[in-house]
N, C-alpha and C. Protein backbone atom coordinates (compact mmCIF):
# COMPACT_ATOMS: atom_id res chain seq x y z
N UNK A 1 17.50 34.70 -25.26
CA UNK A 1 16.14 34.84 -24.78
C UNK A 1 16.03 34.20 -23.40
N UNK A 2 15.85 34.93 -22.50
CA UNK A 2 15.57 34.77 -21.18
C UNK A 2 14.00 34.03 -20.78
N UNK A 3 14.35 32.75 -20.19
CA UNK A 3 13.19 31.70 -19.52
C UNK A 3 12.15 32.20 -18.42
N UNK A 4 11.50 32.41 -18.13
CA UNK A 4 10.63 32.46 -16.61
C UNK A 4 11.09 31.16 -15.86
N UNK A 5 11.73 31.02 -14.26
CA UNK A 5 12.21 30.27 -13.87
C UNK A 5 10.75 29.90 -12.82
N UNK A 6 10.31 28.50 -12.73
CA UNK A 6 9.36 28.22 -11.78
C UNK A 6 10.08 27.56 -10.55
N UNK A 7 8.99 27.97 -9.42
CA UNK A 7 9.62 27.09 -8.15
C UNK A 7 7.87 26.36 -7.26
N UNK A 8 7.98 25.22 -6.70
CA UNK A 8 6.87 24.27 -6.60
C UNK A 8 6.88 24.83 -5.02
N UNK A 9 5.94 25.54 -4.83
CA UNK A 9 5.61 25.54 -3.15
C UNK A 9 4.80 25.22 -3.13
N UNK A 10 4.99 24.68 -1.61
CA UNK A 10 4.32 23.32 -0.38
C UNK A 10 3.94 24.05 0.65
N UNK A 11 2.14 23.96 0.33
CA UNK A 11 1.21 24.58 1.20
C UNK A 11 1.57 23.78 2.65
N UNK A 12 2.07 23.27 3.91
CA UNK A 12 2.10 22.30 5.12
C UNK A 12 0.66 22.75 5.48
N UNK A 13 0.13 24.07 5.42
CA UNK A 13 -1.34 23.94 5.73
C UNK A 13 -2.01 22.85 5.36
N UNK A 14 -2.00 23.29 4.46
CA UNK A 14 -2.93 21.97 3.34
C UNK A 14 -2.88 20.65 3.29
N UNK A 15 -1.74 20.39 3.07
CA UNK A 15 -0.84 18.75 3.49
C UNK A 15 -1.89 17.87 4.01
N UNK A 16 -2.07 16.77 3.41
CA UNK A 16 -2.37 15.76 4.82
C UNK A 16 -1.57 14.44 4.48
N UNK A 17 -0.59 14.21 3.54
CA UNK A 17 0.45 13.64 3.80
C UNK A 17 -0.19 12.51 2.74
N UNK A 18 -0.72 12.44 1.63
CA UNK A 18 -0.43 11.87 0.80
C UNK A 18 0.49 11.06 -0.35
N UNK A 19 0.94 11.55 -0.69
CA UNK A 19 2.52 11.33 -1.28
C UNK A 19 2.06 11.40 -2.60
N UNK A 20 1.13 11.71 -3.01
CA UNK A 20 1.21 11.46 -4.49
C UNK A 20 2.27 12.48 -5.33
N UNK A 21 2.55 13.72 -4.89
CA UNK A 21 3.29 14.13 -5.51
C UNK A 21 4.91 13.87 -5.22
N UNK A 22 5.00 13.55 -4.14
CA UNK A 22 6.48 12.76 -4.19
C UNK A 22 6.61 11.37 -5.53
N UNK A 23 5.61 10.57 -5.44
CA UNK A 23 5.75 9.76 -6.50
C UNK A 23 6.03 10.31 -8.43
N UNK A 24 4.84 11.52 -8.17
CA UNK A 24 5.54 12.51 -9.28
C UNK A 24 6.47 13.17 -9.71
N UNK A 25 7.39 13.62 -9.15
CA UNK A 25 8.17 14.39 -8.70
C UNK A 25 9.56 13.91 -7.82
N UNK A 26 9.66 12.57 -8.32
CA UNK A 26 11.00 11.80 -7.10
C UNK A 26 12.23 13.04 -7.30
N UNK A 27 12.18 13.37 -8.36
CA UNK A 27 13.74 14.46 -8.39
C UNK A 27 13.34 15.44 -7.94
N UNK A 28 12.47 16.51 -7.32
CA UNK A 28 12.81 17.19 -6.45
C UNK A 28 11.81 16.99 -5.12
N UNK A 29 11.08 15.73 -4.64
CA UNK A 29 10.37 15.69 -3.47
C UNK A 29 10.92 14.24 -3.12
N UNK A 30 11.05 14.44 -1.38
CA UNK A 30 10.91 12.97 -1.05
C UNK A 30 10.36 13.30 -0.03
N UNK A 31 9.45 11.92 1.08
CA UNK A 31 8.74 11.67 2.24
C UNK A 31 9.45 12.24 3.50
N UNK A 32 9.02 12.36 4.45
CA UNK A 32 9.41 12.25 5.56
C UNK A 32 8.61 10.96 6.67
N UNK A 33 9.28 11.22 7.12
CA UNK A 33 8.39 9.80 7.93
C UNK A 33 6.96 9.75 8.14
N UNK A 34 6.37 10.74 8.11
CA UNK A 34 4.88 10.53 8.20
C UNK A 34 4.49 10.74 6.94
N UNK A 35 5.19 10.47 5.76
CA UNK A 35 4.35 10.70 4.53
C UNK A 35 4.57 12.38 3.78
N UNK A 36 4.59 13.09 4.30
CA UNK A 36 4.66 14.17 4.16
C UNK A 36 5.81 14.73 3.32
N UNK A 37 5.37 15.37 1.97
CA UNK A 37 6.45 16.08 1.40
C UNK A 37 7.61 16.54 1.63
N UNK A 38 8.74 16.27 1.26
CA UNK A 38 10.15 17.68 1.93
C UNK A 38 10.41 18.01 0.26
N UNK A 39 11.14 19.50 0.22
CA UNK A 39 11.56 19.52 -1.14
C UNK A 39 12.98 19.74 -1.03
N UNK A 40 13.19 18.99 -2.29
CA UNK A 40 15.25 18.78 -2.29
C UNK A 40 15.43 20.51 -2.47
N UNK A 41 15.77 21.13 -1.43
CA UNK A 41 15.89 23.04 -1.27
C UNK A 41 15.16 23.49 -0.43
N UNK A 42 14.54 23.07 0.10
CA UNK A 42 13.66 23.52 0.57
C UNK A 42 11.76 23.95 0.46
N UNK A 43 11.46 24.93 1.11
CA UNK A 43 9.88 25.14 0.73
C UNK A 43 9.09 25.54 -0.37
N UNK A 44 10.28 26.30 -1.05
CA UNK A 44 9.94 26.44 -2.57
C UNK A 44 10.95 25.97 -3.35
N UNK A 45 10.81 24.99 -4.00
CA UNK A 45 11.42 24.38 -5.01
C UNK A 45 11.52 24.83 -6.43
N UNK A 46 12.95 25.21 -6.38
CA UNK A 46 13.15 25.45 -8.21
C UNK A 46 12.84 24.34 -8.56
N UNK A 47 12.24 24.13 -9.97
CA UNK A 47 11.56 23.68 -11.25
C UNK A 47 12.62 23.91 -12.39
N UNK A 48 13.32 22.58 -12.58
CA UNK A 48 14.28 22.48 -14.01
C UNK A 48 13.04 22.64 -15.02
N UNK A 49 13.18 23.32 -16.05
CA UNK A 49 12.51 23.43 -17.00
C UNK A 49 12.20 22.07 -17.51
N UNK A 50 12.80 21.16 -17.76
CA UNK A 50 12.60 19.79 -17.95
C UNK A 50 11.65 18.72 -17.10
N UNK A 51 11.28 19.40 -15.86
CA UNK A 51 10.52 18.59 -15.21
C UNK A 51 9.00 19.88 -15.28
N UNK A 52 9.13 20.86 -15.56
CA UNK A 52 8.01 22.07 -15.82
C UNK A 52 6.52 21.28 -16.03
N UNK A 53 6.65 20.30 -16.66
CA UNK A 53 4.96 19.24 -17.14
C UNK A 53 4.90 18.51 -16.13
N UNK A 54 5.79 17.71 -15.40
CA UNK A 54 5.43 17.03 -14.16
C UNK A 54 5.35 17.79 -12.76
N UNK A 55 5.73 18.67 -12.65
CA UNK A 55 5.38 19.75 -11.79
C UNK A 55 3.72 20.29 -11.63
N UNK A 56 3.44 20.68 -12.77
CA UNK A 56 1.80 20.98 -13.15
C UNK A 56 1.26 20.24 -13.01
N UNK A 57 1.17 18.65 -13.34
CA UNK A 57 0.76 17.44 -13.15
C UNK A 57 0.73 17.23 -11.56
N UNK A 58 1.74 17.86 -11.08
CA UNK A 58 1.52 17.39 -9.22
C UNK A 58 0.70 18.58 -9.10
N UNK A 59 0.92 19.63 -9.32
CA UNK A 59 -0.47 20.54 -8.92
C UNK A 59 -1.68 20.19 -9.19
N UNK A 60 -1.93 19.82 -10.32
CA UNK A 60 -3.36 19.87 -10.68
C UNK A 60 -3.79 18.53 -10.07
N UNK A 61 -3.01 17.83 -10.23
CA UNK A 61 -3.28 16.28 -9.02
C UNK A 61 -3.80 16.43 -7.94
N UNK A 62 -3.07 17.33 -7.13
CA UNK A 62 -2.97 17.57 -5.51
C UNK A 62 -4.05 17.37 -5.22
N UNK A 63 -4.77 15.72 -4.01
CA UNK A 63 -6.12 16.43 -3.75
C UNK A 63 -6.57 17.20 -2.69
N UNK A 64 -5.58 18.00 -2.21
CA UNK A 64 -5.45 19.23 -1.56
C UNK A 64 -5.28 20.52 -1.60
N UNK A 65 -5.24 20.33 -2.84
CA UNK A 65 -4.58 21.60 -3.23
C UNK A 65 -3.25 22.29 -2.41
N UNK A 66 -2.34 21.63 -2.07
CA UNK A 66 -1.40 22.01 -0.94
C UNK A 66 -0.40 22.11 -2.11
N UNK A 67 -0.21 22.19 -3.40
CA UNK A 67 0.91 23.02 -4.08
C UNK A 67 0.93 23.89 -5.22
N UNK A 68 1.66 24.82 -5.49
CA UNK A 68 1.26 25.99 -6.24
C UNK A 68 2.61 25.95 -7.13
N UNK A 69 2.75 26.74 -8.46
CA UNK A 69 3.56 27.12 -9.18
C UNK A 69 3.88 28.13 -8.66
N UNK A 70 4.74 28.82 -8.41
CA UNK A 70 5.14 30.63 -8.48
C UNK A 70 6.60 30.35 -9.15
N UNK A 71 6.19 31.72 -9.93
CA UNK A 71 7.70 32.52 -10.16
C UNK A 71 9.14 32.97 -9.44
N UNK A 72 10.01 32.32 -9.84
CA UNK A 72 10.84 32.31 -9.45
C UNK A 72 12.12 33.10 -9.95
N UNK A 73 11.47 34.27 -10.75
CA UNK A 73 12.30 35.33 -11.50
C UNK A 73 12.49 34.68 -13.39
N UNK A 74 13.47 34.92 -13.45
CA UNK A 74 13.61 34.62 -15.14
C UNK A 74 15.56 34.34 -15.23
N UNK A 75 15.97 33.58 -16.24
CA UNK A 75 17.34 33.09 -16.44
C UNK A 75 18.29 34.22 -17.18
């Protein structure tokens, strides 16, 4: 049985360099010097199924709304 694979994209519109979701998320976000998100891959970040609840948790956190779930195909 084949998974739906998620990946965490990072609105930089939106951004204003909070960090809260780096603190959520240390395994796939860290800072850059001004605070600002990077994701370990890049702009859209695959989502280990294992981190799938703390992922949602940085979305629905965001008080920017600067990150989204999308699909990232299926396993």
């Amino acid at each position: 049985m084949s998974r739906e694979r998620l990946a965490l994209h990072i609105d930089f519109t939106r951004c204003d360099g909070r960090g809260l979701c780096t603190e959520l998320l240390p395994e796939l976000l860290v800072r850059d010097d001004w605070g600002y998100p990077l994701g370990r891959g890049g702009r859209d970040v695959p989502v280990p199924s294992g981190l799938a609840g703390a992922a949602q948790d940085a979305v629905s956190l965001c008080p920017v709304q600067a990150l989204r779930l999308r699909s990232a195909g299926r396993d």
